[in-house]
PDB file of N, CA and C in Angstrom:
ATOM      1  N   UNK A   1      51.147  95.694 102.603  1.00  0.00           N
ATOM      2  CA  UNK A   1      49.729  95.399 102.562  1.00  0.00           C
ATOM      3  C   UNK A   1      49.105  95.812 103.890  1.00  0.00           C
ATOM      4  N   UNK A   2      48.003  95.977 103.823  1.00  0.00           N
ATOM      5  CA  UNK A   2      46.791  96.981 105.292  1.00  0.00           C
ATOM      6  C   UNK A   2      46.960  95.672 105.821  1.00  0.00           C
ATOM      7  N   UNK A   3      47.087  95.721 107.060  1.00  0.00           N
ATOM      8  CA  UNK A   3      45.990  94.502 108.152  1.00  0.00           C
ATOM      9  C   UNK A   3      44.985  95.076 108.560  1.00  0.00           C
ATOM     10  N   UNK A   4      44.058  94.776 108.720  1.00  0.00           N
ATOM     11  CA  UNK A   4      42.932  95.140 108.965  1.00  0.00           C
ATOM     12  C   UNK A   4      42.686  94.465 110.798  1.00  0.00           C
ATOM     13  N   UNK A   5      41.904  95.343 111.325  1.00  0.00           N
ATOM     14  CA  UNK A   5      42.126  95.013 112.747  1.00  0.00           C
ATOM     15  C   UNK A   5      40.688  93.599 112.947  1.00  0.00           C
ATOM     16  N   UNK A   6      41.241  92.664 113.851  1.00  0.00           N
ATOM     17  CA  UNK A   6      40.373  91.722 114.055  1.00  0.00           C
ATOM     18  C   UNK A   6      39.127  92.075 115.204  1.00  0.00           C
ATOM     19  N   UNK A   7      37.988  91.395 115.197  1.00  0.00           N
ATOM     20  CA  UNK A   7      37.108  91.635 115.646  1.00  0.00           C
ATOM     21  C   UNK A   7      37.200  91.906 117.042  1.00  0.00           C
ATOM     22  N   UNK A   8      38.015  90.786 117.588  1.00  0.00           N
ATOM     23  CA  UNK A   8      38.489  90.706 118.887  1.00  0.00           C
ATOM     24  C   UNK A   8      38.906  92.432 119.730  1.00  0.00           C
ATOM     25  N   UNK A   9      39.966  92.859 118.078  1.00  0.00           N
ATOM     26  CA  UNK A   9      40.357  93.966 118.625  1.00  0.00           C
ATOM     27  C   UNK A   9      40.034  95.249 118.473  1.00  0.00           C
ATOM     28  N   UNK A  10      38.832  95.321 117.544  1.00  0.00           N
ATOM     29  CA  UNK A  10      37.807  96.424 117.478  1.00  0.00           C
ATOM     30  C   UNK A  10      36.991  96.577 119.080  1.00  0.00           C
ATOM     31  N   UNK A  11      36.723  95.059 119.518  1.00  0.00           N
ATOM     32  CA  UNK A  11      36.082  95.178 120.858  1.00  0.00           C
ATOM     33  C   UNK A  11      36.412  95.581 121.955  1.00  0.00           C
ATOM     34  N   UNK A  12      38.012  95.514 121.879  1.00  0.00           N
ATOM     35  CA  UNK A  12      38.676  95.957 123.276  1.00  0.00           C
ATOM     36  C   UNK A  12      38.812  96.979 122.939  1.00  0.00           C
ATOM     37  N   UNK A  13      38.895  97.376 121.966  1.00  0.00           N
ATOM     38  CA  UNK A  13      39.397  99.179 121.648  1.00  0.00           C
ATOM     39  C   UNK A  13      37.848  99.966 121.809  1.00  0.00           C
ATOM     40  N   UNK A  14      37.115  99.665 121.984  1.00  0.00           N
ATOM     41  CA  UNK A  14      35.333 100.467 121.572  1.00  0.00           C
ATOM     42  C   UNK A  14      35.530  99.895 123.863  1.00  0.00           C
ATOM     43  N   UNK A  15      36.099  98.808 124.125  1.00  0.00           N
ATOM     44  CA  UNK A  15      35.313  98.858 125.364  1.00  0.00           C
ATOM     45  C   UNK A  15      36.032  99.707 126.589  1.00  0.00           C
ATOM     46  N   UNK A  16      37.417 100.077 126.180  1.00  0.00           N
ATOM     47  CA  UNK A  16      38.404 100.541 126.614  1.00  0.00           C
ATOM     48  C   UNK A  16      37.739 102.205 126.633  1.00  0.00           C
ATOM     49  N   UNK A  17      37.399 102.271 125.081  1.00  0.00           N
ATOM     50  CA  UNK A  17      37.344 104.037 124.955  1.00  0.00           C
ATOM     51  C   UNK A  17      35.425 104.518 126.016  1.00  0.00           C
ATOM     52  N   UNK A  18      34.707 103.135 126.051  1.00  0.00           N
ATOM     53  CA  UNK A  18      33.836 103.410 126.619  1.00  0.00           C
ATOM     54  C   UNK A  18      33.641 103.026 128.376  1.00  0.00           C
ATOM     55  N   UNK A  19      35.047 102.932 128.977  1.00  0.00           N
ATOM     56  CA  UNK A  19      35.113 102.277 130.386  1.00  0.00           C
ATOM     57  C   UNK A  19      35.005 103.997 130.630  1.00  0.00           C
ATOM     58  N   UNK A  20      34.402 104.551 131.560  1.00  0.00           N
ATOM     59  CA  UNK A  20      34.405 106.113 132.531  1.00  0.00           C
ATOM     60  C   UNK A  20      33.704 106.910 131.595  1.00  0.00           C
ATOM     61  N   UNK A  21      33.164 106.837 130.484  1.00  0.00           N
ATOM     62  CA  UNK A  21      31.816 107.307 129.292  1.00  0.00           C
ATOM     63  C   UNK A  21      30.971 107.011 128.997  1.00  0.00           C
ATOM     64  N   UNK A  22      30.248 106.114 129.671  1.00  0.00           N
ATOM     65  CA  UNK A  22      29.223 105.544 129.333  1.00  0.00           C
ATOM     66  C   UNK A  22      28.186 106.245 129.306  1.00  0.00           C
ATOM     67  N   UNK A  23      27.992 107.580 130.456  1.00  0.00           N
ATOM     68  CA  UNK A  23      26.888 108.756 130.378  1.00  0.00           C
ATOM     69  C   UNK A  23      27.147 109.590 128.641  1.00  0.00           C
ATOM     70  N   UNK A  24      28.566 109.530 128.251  1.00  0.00           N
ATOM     71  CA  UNK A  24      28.743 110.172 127.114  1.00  0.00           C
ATOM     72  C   UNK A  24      28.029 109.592 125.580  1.00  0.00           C
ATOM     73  N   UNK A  25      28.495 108.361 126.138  1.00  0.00           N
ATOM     74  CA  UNK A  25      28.052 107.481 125.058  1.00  0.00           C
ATOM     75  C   UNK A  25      26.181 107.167 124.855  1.00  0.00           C
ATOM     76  N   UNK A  26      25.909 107.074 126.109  1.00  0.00           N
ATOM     77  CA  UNK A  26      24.307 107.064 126.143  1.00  0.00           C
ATOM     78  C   UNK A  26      23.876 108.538 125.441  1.00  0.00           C
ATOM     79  N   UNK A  27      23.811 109.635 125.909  1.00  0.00           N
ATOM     80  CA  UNK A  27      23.863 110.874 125.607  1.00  0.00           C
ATOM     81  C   UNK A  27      23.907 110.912 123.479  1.00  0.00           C
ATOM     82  N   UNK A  28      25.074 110.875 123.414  1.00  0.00           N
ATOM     83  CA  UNK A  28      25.137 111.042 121.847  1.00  0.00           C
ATOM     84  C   UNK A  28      24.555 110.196 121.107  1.00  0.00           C
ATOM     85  N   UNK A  29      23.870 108.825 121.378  1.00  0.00           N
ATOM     86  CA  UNK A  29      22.429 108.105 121.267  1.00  0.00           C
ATOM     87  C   UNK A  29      21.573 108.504 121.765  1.00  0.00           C
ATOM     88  N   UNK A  30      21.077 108.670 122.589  1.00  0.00           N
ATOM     89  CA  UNK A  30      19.918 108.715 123.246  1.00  0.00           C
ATOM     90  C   UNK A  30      18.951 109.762 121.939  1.00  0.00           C
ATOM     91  N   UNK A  31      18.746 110.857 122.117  1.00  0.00           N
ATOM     92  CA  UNK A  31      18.230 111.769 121.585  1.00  0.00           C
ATOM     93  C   UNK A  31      17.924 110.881 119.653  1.00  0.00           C
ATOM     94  N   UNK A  32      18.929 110.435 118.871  1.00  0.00           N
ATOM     95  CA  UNK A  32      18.283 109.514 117.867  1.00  0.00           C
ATOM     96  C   UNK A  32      17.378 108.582 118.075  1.00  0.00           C
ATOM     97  N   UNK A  33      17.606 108.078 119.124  1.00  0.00           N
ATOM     98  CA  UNK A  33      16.721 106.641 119.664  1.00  0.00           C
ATOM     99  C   UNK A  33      14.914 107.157 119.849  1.00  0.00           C
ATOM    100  N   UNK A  34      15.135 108.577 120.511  1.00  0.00           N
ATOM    101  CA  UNK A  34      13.795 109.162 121.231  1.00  0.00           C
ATOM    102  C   UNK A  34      13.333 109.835 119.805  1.00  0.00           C
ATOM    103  N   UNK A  35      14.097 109.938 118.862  1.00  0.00           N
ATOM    104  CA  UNK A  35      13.291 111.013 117.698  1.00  0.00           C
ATOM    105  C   UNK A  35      12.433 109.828 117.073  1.00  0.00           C
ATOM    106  N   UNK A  36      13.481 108.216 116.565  1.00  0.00           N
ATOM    107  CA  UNK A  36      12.838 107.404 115.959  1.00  0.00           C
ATOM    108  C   UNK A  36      11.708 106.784 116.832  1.00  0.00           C
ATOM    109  N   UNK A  37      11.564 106.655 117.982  1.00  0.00           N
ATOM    110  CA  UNK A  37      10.559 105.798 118.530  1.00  0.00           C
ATOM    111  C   UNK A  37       9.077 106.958 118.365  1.00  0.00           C
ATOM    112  N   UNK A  38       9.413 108.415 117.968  1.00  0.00           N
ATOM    113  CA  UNK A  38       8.658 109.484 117.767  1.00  0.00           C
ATOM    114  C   UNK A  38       8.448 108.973 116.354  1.00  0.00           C
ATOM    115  N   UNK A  39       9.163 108.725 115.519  1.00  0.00           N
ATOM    116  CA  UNK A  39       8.887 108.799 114.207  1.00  0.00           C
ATOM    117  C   UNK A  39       8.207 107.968 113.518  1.00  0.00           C
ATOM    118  N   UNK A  40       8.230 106.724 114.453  1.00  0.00           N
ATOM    119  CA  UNK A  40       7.462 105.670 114.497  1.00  0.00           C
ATOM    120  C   UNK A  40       5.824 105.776 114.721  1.00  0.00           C
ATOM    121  N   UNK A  41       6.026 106.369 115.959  1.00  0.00           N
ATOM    122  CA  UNK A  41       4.587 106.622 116.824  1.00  0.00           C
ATOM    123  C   UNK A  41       3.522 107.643 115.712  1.00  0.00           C
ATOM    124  N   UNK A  42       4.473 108.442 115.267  1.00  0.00           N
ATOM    125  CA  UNK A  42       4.289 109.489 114.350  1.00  0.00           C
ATOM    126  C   UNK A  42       3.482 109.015 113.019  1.00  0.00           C
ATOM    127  N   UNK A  43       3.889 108.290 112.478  1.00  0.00           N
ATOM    128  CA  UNK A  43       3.901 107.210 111.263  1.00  0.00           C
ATOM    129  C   UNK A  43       2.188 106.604 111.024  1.00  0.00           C
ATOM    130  N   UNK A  44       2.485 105.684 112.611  1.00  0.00           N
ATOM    131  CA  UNK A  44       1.640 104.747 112.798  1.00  0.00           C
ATOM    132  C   UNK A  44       0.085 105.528 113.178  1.00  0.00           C
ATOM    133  N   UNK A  45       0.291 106.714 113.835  1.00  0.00           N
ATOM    134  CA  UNK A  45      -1.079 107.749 114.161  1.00  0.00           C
ATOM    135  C   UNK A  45      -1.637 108.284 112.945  1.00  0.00           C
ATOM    136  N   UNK A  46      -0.608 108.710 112.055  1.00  0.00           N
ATOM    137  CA  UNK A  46      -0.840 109.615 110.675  1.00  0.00           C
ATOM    138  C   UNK A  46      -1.442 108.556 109.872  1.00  0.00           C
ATOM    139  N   UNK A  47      -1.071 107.190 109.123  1.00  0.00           N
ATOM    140  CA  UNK A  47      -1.599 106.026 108.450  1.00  0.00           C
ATOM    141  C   UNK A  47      -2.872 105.878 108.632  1.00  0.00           C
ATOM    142  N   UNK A  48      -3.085 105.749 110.290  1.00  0.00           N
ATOM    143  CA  UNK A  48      -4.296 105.131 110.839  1.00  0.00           C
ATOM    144  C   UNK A  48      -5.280 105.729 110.559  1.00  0.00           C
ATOM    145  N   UNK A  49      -5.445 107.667 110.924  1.00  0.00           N
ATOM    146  CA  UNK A  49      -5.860 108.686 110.589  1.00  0.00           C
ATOM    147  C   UNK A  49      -6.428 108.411 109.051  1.00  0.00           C
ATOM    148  N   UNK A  50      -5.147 108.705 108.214  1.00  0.00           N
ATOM    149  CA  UNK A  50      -5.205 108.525 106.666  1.00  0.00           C
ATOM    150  C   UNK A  50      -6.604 107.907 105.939  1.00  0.00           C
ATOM    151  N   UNK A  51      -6.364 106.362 106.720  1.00  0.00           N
ATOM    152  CA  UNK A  51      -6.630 105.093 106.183  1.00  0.00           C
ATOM    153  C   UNK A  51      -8.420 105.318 106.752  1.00  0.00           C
ATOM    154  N   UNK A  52      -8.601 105.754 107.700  1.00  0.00           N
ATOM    155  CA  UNK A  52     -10.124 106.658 108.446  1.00  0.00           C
ATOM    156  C   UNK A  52     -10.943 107.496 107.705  1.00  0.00           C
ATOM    157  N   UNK A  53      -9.982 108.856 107.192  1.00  0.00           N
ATOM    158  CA  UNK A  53     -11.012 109.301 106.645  1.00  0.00           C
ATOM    159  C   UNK A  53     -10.996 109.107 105.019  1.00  0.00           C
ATOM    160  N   UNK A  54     -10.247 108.313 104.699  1.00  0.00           N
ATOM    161  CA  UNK A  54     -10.208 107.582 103.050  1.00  0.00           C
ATOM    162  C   UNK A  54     -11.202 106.815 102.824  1.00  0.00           C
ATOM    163  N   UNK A  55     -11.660 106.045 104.673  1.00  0.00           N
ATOM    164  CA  UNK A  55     -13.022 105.038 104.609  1.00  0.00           C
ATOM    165  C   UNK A  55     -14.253 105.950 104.441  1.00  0.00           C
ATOM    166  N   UNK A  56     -13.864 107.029 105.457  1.00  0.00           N
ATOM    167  CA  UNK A  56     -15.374 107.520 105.980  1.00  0.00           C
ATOM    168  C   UNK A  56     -15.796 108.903 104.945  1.00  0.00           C
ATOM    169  N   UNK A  57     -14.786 109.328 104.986  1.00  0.00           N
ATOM    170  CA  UNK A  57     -14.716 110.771 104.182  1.00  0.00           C
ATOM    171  C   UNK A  57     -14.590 110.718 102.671  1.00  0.00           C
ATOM    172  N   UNK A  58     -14.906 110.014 101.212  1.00  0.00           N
ATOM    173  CA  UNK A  58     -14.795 109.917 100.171  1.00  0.00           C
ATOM    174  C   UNK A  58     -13.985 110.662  99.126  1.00  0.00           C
ATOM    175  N   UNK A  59     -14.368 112.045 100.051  1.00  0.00           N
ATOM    176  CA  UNK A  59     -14.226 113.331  99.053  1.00  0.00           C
ATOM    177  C   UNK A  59     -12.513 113.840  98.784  1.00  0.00           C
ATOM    178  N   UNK A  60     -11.460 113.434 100.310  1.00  0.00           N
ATOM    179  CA  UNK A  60     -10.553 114.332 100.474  1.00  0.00           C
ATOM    180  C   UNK A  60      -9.434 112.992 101.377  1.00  0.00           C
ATOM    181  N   UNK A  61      -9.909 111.685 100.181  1.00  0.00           N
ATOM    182  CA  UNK A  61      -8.747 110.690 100.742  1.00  0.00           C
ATOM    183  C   UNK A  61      -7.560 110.400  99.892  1.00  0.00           C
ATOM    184  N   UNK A  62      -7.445 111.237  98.566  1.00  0.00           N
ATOM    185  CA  UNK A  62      -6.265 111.076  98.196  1.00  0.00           C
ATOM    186  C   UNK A  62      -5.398 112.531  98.450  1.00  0.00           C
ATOM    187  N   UNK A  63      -5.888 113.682  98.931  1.00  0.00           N
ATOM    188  CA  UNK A  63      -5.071 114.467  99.861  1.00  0.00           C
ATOM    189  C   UNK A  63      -4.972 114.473 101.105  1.00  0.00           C
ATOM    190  N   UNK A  64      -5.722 113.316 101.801  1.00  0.00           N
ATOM    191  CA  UNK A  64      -5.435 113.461 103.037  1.00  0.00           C
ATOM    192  C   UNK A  64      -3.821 112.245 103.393  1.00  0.00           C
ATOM    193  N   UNK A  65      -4.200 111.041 101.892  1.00  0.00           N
ATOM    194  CA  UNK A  65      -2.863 110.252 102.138  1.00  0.00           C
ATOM    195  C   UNK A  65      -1.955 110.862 101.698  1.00  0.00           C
ATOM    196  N   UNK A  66      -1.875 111.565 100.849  1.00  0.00           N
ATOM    197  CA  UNK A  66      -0.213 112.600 100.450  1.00  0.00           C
ATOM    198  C   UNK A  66       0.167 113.238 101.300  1.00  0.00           C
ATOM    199  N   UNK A  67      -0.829 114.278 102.019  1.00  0.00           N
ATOM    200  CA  UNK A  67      -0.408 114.983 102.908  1.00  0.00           C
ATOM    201  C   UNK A  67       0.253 114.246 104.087  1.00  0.00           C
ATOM    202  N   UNK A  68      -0.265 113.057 104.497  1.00  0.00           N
ATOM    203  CA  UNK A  68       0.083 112.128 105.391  1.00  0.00           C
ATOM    204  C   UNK A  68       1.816 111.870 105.118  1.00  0.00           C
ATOM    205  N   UNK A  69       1.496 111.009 103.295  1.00  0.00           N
ATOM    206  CA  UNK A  69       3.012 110.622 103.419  1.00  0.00           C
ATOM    207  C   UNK A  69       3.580 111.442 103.167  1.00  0.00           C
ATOM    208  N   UNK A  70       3.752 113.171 102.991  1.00  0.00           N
ATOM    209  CA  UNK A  70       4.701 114.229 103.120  1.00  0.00           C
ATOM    210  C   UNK A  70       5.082 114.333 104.097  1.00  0.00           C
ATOM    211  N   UNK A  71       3.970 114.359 105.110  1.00  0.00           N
ATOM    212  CA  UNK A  71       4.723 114.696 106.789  1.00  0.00           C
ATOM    213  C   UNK A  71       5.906 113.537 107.293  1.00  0.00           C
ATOM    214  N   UNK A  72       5.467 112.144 106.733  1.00  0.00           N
ATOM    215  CA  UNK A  72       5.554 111.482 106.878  1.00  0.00           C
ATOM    216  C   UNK A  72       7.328 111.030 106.641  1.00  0.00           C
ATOM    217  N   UNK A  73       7.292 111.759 105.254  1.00  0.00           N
ATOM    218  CA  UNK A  73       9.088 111.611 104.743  1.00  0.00           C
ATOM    219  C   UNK A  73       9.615 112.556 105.279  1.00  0.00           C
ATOM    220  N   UNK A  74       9.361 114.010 105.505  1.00  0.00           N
ATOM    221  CA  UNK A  74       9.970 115.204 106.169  1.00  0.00           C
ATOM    222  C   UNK A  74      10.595 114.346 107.557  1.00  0.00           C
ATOM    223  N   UNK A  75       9.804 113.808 108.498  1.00  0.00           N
ATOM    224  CA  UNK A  75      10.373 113.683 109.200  1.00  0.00           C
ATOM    225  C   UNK A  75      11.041 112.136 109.474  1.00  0.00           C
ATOM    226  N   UNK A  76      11.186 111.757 108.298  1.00  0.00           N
ATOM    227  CA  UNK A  76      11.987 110.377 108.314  1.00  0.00           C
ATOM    228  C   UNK A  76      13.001 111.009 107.327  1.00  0.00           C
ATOM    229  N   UNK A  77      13.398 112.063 106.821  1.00  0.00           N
ATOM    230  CA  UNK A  77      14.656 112.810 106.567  1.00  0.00           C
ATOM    231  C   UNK A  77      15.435 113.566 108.043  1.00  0.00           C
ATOM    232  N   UNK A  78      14.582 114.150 108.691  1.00  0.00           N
ATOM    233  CA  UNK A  78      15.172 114.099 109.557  1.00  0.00           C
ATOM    234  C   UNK A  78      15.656 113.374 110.862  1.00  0.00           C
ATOM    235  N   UNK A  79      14.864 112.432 110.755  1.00  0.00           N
ATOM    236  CA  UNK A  79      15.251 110.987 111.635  1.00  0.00           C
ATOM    237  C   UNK A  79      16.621 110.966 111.117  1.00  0.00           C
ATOM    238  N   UNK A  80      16.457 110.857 109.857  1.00  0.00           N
ATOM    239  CA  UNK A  80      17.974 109.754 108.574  1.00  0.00           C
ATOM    240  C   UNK A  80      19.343 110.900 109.485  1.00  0.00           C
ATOM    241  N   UNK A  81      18.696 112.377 108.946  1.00  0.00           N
ATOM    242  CA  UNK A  81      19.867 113.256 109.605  1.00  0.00           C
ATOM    243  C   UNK A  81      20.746 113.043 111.200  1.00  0.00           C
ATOM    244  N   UNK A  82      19.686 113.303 111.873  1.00  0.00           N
ATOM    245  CA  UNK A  82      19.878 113.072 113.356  1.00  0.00           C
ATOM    246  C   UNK A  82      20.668 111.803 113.642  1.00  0.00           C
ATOM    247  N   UNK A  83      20.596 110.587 112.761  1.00  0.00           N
ATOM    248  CA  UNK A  83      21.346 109.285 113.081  1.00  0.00           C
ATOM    249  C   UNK A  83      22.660 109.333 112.358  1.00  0.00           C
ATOM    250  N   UNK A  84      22.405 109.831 111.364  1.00  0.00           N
ATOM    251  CA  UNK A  84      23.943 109.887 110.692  1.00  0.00           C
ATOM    252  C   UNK A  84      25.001 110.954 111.366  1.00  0.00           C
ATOM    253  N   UNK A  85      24.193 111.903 112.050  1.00  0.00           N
ATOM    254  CA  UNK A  85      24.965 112.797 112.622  1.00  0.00           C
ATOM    255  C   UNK A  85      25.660 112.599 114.049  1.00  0.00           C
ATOM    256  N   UNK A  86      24.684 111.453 114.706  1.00  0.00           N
ATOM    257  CA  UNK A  86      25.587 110.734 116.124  1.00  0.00           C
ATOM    258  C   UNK A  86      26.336 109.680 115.611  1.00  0.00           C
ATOM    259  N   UNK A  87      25.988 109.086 114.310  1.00  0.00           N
ATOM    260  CA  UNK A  87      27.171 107.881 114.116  1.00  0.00           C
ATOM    261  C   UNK A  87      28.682 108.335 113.781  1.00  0.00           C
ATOM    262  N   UNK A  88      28.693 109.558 112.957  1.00  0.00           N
ATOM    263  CA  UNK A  88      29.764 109.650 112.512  1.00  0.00           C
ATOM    264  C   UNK A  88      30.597 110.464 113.572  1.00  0.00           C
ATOM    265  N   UNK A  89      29.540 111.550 114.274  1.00  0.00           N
ATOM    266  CA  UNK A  89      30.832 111.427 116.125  1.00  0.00           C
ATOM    267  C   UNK A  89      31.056 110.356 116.640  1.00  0.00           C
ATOM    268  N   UNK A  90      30.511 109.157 116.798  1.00  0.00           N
ATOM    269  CA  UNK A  90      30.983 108.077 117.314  1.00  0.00           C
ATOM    270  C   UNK A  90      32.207 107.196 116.609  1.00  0.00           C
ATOM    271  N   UNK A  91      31.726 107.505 115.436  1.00  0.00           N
ATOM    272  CA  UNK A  91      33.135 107.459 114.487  1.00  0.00           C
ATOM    273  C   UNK A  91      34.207 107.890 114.395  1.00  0.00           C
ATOM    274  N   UNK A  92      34.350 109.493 114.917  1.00  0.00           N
ATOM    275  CA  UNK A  92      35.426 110.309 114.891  1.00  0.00           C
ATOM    276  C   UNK A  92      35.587 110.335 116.244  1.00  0.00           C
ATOM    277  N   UNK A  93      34.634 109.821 117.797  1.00  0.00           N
ATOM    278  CA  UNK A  93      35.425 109.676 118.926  1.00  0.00           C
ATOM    279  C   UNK A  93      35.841 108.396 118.532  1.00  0.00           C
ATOM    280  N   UNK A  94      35.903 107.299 118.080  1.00  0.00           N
ATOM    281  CA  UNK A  94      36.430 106.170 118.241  1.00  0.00           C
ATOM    282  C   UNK A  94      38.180 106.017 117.410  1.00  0.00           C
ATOM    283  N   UNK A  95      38.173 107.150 116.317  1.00  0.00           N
ATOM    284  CA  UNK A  95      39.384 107.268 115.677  1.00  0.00           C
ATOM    285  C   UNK A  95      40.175 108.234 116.737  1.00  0.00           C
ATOM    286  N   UNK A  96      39.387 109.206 117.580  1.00  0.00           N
ATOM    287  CA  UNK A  96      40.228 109.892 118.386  1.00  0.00           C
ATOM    288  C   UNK A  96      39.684 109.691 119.399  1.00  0.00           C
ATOM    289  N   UNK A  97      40.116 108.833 120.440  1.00  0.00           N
ATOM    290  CA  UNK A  97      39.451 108.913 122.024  1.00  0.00           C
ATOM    291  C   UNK A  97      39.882 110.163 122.761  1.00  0.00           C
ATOM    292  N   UNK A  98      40.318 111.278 122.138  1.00  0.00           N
ATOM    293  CA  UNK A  98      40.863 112.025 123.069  1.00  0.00           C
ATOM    294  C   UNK A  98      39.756 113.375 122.465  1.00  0.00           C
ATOM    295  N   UNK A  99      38.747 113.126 121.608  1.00  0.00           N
ATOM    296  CA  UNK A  99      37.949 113.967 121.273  1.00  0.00           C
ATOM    297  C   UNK A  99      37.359 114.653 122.391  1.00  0.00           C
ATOM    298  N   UNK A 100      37.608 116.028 122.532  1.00  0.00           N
ATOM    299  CA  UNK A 100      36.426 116.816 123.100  1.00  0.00           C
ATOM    300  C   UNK A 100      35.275 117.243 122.347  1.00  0.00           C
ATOM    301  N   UNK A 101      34.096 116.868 122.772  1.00  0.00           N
ATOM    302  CA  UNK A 101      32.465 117.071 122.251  1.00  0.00           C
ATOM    303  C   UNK A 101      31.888 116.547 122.818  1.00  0.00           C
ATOM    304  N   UNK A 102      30.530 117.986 122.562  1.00  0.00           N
ATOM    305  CA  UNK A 102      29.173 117.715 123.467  1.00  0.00           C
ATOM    306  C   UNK A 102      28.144 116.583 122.999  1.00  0.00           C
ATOM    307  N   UNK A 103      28.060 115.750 123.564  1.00  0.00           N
ATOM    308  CA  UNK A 103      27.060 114.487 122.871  1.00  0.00           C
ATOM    309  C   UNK A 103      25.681 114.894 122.842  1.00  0.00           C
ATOM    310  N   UNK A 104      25.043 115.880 123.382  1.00  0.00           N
ATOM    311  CA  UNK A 104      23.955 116.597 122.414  1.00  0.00           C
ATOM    312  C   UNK A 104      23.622 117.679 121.636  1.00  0.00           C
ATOM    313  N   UNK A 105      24.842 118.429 121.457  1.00  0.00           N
ATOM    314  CA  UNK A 105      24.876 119.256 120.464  1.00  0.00           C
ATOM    315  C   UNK A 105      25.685 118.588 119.041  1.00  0.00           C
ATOM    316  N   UNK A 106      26.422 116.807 119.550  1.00  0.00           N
ATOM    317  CA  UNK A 106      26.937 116.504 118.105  1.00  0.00           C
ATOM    318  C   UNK A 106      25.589 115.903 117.412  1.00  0.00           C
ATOM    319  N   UNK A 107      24.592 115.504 118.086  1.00  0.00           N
ATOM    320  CA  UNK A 107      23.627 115.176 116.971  1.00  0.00           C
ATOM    321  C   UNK A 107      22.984 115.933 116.171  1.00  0.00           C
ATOM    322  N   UNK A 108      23.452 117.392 116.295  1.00  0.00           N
ATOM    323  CA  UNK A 108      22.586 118.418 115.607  1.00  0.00           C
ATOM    324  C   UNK A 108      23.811 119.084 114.862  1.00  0.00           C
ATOM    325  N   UNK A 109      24.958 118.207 114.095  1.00  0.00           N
ATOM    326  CA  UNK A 109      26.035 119.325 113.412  1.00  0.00           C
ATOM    327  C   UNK A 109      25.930 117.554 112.166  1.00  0.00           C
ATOM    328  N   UNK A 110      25.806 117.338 111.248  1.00  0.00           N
ATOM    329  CA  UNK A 110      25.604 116.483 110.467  1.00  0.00           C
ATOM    330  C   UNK A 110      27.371 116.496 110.081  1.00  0.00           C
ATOM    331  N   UNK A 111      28.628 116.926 109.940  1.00  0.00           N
ATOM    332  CA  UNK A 111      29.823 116.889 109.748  1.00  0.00           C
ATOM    333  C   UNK A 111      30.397 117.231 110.749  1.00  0.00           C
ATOM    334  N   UNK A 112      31.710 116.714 111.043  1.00  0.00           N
ATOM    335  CA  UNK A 112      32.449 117.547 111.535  1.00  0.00           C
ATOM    336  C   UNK A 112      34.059 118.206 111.068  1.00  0.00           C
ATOM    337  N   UNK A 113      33.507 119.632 111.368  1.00  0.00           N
ATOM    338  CA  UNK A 113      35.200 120.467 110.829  1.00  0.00           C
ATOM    339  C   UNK A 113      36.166 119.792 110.448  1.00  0.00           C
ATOM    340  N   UNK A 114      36.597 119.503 109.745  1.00  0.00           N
ATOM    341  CA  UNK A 114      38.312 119.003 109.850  1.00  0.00           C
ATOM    342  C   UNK A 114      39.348 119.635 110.647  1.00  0.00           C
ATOM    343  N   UNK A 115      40.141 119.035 111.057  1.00  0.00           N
ATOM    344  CA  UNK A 115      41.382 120.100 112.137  1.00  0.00           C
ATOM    345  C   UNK A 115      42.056 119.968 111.068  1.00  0.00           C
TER     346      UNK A 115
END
């Protein structure tokens, strides 16, 4: 039967592989963190906009909200991309601490190769 590893020891193993990486580890986050706080900002300008000329403008407020929420999902698909693509290097450095990779070119490869 699997044992499954205890919490305790998921923690020493994640704090071990991140003692002398911590620039690595910031790095292969960072860049998701800065797209969503964009995607956010992004969101909240486009709505506001939207919701403006839907008041003021009569003529061109149900293409101005589509167009809104198109831009709107395009780049909350690529938010979705960009995060799944640093989690699962963090996934595959944590199964291999001996991984070599660039922590800002892994947020822009959504898989990685198999060896």
């Amino acid at each position: 039967m699997q044992r499954y590893k205890t919490r305790y020891e998921l923690k020493t193993e994640v704090k071990s592989l991140l003692q002398g990486n911590w620039t690595r580890a910031i790095q292969l986050y960072l860049i998701p963190v800065i797209v969503m706080i964009l995607n956010i900002n992004v969101n909240r300008s486009n709505s506001t906009d939207a919701m403006k000329d839907a008041i003021y403008n009569n003529g061109g407020a149900f293409s101005s909200l589509l167009s809104t929420g198109l831009i709107s999902y395009i780049i909350s698909l690529v938010v979705l991309l960009i995060s799944l693509s640093s989690a699962f290097r963090g996934l595959d450095w944590i199964e291999d601490p001996q991984l070599d990779f660039q922590p800002i070119k892994s947020n822009f490869t959504y898989f990685r190769s198999p060896d």
